[in-house]
PDB file of N, CA and C in Angstrom:
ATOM      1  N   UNK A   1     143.986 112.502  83.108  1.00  0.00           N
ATOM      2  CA  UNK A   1     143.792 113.937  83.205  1.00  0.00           C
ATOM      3  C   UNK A   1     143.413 114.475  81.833  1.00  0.00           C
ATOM      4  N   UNK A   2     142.186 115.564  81.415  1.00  0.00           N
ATOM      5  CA  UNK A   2     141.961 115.824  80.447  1.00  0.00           C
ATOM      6  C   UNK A   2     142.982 116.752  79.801  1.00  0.00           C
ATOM      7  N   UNK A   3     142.912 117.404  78.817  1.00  0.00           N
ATOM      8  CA  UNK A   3     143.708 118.164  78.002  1.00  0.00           C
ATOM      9  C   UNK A   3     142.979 119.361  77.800  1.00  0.00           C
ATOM     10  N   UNK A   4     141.446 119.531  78.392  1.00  0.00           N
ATOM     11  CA  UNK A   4     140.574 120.672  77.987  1.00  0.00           C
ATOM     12  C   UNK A   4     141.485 121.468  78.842  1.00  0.00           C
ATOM     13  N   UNK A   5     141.385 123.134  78.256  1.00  0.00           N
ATOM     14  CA  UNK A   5     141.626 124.133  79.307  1.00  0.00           C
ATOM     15  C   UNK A   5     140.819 124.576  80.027  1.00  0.00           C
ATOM     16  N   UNK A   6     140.832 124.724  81.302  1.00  0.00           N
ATOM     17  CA  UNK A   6     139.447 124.773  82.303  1.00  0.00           C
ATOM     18  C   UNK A   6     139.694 126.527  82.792  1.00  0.00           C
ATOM     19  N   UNK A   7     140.675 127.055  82.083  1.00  0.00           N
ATOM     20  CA  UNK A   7     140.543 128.318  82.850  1.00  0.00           C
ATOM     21  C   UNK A   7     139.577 129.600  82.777  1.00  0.00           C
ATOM     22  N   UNK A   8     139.493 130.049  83.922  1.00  0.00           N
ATOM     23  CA  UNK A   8     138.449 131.227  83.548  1.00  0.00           C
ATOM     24  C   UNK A   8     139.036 132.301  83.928  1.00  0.00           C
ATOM     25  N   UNK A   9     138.469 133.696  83.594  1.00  0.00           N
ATOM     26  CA  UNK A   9     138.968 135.177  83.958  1.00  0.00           C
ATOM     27  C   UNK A   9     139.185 135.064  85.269  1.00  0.00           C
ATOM     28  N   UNK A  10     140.178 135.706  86.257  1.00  0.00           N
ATOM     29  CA  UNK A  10     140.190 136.063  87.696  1.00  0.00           C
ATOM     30  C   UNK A  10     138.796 136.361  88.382  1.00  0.00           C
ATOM     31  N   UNK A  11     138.791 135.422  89.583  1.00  0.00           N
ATOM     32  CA  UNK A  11     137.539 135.466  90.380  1.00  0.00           C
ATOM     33  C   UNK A  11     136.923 135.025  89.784  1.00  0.00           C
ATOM     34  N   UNK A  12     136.836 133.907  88.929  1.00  0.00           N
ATOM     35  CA  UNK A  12     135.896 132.626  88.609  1.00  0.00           C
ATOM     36  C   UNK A  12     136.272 131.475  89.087  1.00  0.00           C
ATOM     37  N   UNK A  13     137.563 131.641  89.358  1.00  0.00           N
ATOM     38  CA  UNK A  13     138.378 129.961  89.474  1.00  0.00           C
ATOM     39  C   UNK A  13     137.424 129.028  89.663  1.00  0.00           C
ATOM     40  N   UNK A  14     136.756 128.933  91.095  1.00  0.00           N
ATOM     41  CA  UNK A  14     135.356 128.371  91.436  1.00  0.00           C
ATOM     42  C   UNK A  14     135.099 127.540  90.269  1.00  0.00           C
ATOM     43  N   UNK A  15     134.537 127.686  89.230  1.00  0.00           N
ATOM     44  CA  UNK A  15     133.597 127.758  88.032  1.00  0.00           C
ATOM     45  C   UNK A  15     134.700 126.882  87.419  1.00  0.00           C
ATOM     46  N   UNK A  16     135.916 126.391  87.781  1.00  0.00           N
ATOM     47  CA  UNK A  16     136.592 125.702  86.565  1.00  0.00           C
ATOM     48  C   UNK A  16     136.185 124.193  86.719  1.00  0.00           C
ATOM     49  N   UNK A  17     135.873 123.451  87.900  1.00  0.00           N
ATOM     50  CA  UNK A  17     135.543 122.226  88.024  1.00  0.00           C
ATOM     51  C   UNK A  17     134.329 121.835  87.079  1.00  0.00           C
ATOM     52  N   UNK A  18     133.832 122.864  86.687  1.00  0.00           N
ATOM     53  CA  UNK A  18     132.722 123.199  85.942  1.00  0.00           C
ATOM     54  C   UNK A  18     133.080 122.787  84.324  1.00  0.00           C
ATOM     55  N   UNK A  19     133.780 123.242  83.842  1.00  0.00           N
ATOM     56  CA  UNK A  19     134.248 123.783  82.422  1.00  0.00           C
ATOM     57  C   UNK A  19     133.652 122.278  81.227  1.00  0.00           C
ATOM     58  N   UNK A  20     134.728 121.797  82.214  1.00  0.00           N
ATOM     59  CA  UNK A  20     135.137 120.449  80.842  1.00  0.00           C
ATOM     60  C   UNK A  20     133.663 119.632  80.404  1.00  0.00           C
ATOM     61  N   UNK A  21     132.783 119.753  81.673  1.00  0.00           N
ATOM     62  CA  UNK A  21     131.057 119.448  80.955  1.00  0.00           C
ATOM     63  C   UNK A  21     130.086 120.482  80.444  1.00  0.00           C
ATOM     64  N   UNK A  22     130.269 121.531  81.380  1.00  0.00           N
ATOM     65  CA  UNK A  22     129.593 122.221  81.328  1.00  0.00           C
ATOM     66  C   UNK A  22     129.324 123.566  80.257  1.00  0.00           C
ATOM     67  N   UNK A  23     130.930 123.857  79.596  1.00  0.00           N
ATOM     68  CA  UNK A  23     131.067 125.285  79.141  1.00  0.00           C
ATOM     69  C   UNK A  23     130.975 124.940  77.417  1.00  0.00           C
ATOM     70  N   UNK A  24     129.493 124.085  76.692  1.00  0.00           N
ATOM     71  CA  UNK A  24     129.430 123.667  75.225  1.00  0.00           C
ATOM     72  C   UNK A  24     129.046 124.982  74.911  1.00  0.00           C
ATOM     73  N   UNK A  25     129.840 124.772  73.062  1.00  0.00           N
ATOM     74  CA  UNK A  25     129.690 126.067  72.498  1.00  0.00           C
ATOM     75  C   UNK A  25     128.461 125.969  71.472  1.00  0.00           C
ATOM     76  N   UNK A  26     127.292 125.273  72.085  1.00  0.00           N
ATOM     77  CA  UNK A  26     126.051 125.608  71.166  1.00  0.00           C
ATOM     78  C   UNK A  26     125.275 125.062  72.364  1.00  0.00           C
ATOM     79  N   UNK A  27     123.711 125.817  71.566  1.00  0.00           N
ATOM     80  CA  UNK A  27     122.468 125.302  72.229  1.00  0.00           C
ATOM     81  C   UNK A  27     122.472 124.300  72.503  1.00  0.00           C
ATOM     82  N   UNK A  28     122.362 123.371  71.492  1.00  0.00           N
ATOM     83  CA  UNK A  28     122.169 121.889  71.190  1.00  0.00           C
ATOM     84  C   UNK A  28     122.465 121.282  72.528  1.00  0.00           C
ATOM     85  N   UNK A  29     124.328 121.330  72.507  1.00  0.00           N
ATOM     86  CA  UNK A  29     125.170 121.115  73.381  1.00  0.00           C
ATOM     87  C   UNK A  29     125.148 121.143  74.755  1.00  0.00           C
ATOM     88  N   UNK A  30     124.760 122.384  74.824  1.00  0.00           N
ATOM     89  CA  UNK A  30     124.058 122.533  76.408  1.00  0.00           C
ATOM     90  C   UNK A  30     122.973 121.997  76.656  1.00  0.00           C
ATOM     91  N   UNK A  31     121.948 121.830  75.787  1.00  0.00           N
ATOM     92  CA  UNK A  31     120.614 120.945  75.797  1.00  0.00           C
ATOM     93  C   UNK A  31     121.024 119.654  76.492  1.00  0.00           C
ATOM     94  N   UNK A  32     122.052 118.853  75.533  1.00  0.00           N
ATOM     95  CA  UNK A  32     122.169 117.787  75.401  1.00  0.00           C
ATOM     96  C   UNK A  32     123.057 117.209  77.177  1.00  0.00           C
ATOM     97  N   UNK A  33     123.906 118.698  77.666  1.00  0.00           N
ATOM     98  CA  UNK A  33     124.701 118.670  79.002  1.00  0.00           C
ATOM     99  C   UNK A  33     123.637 118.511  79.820  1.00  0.00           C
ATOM    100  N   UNK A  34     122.655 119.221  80.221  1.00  0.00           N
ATOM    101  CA  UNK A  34     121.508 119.116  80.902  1.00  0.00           C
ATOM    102  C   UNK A  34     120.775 117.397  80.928  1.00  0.00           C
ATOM    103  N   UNK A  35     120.699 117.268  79.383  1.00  0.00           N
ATOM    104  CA  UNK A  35     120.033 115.625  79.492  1.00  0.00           C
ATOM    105  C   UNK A  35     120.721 114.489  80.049  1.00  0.00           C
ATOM    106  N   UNK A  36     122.051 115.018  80.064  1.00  0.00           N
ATOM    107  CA  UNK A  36     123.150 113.706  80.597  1.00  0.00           C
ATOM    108  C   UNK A  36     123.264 114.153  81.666  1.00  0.00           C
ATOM    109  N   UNK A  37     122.962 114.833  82.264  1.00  0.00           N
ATOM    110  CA  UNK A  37     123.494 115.404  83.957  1.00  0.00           C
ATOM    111  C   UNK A  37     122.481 114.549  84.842  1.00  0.00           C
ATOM    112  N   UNK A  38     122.905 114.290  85.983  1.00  0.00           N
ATOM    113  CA  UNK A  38     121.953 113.594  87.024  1.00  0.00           C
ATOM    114  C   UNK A  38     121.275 115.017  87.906  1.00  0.00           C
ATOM    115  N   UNK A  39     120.731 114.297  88.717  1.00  0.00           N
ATOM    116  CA  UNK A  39     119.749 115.643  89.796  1.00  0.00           C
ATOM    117  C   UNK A  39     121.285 116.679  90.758  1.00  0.00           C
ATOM    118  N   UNK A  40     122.010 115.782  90.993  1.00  0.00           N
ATOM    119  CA  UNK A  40     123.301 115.488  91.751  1.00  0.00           C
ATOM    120  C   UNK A  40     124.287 116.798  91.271  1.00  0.00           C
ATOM    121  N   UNK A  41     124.703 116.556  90.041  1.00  0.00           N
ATOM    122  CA  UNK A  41     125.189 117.122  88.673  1.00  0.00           C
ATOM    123  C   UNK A  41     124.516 118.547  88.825  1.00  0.00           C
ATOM    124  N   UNK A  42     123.651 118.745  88.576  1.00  0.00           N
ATOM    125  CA  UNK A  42     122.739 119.805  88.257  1.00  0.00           C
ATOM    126  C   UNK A  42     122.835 120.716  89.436  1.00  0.00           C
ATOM    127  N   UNK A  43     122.324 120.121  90.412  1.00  0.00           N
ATOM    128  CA  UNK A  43     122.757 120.626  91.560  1.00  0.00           C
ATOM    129  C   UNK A  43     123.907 121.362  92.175  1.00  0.00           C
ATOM    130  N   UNK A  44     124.937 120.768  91.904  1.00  0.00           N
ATOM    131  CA  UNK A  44     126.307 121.396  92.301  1.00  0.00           C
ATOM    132  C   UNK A  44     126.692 121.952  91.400  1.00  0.00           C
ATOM    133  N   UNK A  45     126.346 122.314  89.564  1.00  0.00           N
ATOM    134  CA  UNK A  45     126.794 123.581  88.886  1.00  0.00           C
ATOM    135  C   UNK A  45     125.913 124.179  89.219  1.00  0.00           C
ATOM    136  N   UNK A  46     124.794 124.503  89.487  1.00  0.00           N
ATOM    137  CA  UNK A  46     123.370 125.561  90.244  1.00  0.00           C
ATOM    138  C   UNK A  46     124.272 126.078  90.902  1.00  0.00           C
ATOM    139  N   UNK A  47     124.008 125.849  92.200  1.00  0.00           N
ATOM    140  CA  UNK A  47     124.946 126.322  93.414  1.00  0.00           C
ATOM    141  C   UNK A  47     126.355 127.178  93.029  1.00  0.00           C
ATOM    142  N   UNK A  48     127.237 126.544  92.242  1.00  0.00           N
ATOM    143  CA  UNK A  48     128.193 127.037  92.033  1.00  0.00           C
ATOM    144  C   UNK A  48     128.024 128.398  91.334  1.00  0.00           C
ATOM    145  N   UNK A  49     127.085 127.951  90.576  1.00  0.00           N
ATOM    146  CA  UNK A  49     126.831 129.473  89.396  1.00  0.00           C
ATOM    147  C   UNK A  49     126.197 130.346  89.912  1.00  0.00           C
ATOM    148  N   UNK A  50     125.240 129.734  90.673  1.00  0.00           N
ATOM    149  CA  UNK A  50     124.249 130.928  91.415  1.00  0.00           C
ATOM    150  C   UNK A  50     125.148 132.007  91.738  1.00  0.00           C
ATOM    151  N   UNK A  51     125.996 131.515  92.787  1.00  0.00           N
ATOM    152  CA  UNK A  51     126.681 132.260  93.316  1.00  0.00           C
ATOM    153  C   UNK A  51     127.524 133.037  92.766  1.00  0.00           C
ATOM    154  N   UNK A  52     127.763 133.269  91.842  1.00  0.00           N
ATOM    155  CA  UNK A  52     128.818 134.298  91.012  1.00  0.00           C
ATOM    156  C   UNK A  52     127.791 134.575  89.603  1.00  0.00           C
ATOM    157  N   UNK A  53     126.682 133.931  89.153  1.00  0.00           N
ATOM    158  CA  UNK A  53     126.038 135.112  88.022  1.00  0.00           C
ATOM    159  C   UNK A  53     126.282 135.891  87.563  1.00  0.00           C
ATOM    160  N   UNK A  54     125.365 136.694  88.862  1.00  0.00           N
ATOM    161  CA  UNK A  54     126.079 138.088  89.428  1.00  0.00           C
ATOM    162  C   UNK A  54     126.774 138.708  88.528  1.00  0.00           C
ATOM    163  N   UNK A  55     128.258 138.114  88.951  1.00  0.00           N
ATOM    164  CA  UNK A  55     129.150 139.005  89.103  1.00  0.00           C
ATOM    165  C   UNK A  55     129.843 138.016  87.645  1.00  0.00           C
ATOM    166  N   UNK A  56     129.642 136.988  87.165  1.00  0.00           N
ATOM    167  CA  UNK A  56     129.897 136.545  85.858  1.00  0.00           C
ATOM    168  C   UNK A  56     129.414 137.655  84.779  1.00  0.00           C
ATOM    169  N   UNK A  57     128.274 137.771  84.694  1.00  0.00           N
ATOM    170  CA  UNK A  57     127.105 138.990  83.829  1.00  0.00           C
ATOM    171  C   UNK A  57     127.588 140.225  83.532  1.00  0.00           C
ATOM    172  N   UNK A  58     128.198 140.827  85.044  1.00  0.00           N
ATOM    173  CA  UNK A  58     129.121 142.303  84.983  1.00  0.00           C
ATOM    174  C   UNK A  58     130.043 142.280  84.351  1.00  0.00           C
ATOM    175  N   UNK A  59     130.783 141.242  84.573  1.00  0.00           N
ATOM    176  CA  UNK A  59     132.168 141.148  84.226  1.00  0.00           C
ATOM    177  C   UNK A  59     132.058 141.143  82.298  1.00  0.00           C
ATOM    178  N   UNK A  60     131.009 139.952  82.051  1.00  0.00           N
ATOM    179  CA  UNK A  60     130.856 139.741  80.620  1.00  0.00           C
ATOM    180  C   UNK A  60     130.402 140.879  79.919  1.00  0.00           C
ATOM    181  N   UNK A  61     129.621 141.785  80.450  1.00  0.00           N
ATOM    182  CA  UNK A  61     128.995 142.881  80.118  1.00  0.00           C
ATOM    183  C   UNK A  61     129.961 144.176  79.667  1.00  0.00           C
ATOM    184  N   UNK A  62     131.106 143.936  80.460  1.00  0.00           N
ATOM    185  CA  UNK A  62     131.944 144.898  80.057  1.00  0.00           C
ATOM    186  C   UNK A  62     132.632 145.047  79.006  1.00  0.00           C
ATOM    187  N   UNK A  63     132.602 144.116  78.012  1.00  0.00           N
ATOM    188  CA  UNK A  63     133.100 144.079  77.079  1.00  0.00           C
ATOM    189  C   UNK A  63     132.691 143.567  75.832  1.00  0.00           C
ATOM    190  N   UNK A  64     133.434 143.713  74.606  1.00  0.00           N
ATOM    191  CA  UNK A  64     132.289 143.502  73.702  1.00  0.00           C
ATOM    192  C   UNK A  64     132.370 141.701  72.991  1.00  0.00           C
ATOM    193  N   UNK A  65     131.996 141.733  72.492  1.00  0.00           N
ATOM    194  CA  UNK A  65     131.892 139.888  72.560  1.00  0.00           C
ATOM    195  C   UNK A  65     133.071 139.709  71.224  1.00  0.00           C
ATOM    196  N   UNK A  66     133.498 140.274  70.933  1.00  0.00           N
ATOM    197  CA  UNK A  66     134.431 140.285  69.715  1.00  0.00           C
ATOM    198  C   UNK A  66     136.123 140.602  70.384  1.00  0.00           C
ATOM    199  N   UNK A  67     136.126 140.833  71.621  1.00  0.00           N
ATOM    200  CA  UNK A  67     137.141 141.251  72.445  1.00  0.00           C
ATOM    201  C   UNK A  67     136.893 140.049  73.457  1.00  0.00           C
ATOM    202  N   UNK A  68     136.455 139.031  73.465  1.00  0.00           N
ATOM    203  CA  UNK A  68     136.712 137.773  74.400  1.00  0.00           C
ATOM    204  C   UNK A  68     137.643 137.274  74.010  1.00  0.00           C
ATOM    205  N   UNK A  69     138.696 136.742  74.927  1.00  0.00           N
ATOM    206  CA  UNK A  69     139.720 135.708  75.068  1.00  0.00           C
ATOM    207  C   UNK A  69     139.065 134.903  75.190  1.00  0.00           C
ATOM    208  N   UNK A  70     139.838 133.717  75.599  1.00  0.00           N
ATOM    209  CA  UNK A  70     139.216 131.871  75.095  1.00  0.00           C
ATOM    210  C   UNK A  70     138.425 131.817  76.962  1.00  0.00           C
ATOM    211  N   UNK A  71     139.049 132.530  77.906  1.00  0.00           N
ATOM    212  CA  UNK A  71     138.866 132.074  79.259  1.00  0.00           C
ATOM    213  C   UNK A  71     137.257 132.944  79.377  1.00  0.00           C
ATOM    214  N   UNK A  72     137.343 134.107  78.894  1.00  0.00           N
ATOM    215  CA  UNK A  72     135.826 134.722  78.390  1.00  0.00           C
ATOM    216  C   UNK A  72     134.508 133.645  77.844  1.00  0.00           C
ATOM    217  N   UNK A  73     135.197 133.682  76.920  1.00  0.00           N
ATOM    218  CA  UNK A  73     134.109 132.700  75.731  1.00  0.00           C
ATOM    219  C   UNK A  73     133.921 131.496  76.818  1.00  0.00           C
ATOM    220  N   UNK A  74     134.391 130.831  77.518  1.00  0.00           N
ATOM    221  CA  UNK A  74     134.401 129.909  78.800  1.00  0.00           C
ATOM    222  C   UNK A  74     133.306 130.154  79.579  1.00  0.00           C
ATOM    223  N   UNK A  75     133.667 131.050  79.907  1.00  0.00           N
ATOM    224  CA  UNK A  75     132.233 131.855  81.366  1.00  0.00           C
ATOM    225  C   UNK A  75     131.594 132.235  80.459  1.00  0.00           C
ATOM    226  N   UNK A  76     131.300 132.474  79.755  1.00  0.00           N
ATOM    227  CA  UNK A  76     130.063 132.862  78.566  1.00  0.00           C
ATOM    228  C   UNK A  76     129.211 131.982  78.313  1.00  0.00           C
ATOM    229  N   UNK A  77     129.874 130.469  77.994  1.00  0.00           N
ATOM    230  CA  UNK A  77     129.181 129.073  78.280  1.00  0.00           C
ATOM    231  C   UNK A  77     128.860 128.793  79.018  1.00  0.00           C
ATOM    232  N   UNK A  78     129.330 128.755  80.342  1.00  0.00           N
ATOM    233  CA  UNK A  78     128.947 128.636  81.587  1.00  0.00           C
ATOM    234  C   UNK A  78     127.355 129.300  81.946  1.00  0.00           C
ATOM    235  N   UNK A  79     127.422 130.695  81.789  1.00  0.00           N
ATOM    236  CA  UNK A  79     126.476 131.289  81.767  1.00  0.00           C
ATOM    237  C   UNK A  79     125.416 130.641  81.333  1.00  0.00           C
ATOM    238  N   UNK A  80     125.653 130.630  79.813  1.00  0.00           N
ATOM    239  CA  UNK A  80     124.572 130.188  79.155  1.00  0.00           C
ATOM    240  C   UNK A  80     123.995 128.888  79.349  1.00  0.00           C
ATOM    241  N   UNK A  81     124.900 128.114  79.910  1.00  0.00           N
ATOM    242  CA  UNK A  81     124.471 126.440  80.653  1.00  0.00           C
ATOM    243  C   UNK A  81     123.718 126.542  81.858  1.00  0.00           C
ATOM    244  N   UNK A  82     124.215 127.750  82.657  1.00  0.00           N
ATOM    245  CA  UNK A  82     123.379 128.225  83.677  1.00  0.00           C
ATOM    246  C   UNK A  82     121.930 128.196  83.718  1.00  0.00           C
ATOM    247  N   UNK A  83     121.340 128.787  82.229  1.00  0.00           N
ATOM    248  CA  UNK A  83     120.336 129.215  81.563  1.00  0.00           C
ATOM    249  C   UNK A  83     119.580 127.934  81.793  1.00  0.00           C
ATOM    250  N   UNK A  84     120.087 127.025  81.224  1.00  0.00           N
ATOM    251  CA  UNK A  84     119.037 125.370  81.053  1.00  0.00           C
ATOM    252  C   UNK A  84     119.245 124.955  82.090  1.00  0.00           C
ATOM    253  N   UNK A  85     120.105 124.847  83.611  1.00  0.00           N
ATOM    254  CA  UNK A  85     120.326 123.774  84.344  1.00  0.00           C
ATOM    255  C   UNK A  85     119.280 124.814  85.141  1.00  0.00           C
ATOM    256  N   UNK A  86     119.239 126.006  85.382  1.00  0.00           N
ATOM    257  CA  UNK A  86     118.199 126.826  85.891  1.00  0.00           C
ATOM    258  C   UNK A  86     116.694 126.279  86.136  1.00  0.00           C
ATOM    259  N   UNK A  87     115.962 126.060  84.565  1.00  0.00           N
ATOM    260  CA  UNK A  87     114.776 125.574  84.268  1.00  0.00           C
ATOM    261  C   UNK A  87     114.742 124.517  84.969  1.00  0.00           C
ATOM    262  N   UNK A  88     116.070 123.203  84.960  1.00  0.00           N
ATOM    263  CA  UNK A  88     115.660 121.989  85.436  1.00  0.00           C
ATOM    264  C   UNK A  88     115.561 121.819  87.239  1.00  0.00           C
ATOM    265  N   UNK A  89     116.484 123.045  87.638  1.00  0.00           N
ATOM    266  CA  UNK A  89     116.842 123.140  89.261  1.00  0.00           C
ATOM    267  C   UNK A  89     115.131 124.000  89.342  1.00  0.00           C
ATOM    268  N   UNK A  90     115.165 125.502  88.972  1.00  0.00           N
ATOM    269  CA  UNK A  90     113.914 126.018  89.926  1.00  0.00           C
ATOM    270  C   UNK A  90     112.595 125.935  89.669  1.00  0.00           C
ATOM    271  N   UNK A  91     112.424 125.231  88.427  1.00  0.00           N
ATOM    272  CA  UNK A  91     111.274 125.055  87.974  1.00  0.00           C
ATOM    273  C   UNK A  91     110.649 123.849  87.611  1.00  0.00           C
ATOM    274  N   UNK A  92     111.246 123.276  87.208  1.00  0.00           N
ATOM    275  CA  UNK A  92     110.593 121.597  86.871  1.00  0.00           C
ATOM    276  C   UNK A  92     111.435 120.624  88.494  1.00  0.00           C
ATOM    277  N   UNK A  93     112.098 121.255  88.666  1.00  0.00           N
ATOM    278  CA  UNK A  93     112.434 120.495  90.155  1.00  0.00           C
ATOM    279  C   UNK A  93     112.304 118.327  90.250  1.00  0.00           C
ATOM    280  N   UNK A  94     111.195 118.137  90.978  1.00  0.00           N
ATOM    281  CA  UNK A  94     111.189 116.470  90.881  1.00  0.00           C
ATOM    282  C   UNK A  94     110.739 116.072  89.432  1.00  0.00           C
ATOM    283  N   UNK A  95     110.050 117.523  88.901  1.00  0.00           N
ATOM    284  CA  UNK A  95     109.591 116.810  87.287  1.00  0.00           C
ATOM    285  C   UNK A  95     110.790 116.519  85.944  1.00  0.00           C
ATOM    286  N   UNK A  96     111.621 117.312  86.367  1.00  0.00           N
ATOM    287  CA  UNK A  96     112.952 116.950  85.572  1.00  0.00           C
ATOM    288  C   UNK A  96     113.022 115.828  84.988  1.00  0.00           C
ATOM    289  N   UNK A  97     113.139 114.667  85.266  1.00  0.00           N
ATOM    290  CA  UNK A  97     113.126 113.361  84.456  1.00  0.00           C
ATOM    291  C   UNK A  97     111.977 113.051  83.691  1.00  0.00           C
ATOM    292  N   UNK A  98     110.652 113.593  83.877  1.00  0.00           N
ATOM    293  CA  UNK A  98     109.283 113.181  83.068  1.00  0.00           C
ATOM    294  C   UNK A  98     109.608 114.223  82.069  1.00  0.00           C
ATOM    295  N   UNK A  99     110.256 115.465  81.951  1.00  0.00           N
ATOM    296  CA  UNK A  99     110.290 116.402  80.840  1.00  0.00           C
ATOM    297  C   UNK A  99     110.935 116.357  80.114  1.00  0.00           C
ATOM    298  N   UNK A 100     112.077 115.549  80.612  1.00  0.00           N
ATOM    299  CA  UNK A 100     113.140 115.124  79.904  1.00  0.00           C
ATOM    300  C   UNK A 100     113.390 113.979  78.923  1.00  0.00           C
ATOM    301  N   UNK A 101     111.865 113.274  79.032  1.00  0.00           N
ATOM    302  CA  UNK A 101     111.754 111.962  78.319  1.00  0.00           C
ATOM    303  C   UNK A 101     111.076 112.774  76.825  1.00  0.00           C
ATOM    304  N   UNK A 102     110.585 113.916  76.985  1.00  0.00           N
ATOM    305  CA  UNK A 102     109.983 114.257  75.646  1.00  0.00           C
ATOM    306  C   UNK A 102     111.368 115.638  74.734  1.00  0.00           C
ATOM    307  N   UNK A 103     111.871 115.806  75.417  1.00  0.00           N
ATOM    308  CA  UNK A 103     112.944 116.650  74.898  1.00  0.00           C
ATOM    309  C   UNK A 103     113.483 116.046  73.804  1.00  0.00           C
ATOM    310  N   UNK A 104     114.147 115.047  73.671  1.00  0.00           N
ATOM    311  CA  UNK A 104     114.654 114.370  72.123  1.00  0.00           C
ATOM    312  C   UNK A 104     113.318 114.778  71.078  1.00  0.00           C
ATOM    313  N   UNK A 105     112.373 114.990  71.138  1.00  0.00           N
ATOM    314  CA  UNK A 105     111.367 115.550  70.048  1.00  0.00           C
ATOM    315  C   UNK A 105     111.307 117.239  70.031  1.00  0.00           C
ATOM    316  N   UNK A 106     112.091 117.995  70.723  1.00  0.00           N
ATOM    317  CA  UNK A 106     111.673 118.974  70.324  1.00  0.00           C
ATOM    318  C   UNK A 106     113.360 119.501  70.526  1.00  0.00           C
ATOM    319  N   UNK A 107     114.261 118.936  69.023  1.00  0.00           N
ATOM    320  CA  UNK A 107     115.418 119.037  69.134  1.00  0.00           C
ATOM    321  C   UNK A 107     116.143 120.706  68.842  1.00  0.00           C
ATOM    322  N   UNK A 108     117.027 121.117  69.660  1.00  0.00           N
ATOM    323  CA  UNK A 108     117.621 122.058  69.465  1.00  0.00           C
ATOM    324  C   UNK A 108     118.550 121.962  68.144  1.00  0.00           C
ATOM    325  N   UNK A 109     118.432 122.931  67.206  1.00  0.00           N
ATOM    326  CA  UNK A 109     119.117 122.696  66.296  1.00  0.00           C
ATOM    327  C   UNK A 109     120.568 124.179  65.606  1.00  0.00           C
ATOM    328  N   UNK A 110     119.696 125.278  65.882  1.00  0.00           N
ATOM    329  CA  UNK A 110     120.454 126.253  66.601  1.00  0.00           C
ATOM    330  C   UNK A 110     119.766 127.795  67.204  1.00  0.00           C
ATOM    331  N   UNK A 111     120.849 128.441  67.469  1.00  0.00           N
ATOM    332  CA  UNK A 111     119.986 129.291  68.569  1.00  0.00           C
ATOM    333  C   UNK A 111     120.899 130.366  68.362  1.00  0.00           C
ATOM    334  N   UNK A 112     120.507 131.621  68.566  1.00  0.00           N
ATOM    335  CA  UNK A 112     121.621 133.311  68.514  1.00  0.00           C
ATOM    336  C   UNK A 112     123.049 132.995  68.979  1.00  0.00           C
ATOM    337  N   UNK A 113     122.970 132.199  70.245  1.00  0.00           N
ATOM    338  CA  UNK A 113     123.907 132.615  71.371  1.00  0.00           C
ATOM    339  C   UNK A 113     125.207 131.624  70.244  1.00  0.00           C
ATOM    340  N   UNK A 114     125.019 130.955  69.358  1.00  0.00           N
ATOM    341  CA  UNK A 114     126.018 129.613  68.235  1.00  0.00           C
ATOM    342  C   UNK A 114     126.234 130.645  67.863  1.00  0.00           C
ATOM    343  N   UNK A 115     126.384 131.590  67.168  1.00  0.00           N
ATOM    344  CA  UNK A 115     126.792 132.704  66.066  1.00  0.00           C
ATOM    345  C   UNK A 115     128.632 132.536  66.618  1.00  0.00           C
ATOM    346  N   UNK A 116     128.908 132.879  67.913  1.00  0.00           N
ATOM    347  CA  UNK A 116     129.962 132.546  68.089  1.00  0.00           C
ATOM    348  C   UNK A 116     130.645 131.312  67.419  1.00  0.00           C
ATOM    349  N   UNK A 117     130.164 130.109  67.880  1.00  0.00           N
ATOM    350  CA  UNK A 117     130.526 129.216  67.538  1.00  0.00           C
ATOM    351  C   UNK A 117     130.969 128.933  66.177  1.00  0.00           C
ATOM    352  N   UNK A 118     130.060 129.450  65.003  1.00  0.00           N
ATOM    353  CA  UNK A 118     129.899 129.290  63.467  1.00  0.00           C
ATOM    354  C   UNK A 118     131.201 130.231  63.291  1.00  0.00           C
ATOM    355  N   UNK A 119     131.916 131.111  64.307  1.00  0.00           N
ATOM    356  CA  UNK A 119     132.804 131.940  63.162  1.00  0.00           C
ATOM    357  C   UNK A 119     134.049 131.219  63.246  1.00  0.00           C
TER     358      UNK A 119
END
């Protein structure tokens, strides 16, 4: 059993089976979650996230990013993992693995959304 904390704000629970791969606190990280994920993988955090976005976005929106608890900053990752597993689910679809062979060359190194991370 891991030791990560998988919890999220009320009315995410859903989203915790999620956490321990899915919720990295940099670009890179999430880049790198996406490259190790199978079609399988990808698939069932899609689905899961689709479905609460939504209502992840509102919730995050309400507050200011300096007022997140740890279960916040959680679904915040989530979100933002959302972001890349997105591209590979509605848009590159069966091409996913041919796009994915050139990604190690065009390495993430950092990105706005790390600012968290760096403090």
């Amino acid at each position: 059993m891991s030791d990560i904390n998988t919890s999220l704000p009320v009315g995410f629970e859903a989203l915790s089976p999620f956490v321990e791969f899915w919720a990295a606190d940099t670009a890179a990280k999430r880049a790198q979650c996406r490259d190790s994920s199978d079609e399988a993988d990808r698939a069932a955090f899609y689905s899961a996230m689709n479905a609460l976005i939504s209502d992840a976005l509102t919730y995050l929106d309400a507050k200011p990013l300096s007022e997140f608890d740890d279960s916040d900053q959680r679904l915040m990752q989530l979100a933002l993992s959302f972001a890349h597993v997105s591209m590979a689910v509605e848009l590159q679809r069966e091409e996913e693995p041919r796009h994915a062979l050139n990604r190690p060359y065009m390495r993430i190194t950092r990105a706005p959304s790390d600012r968290a991370a760096e403090q």
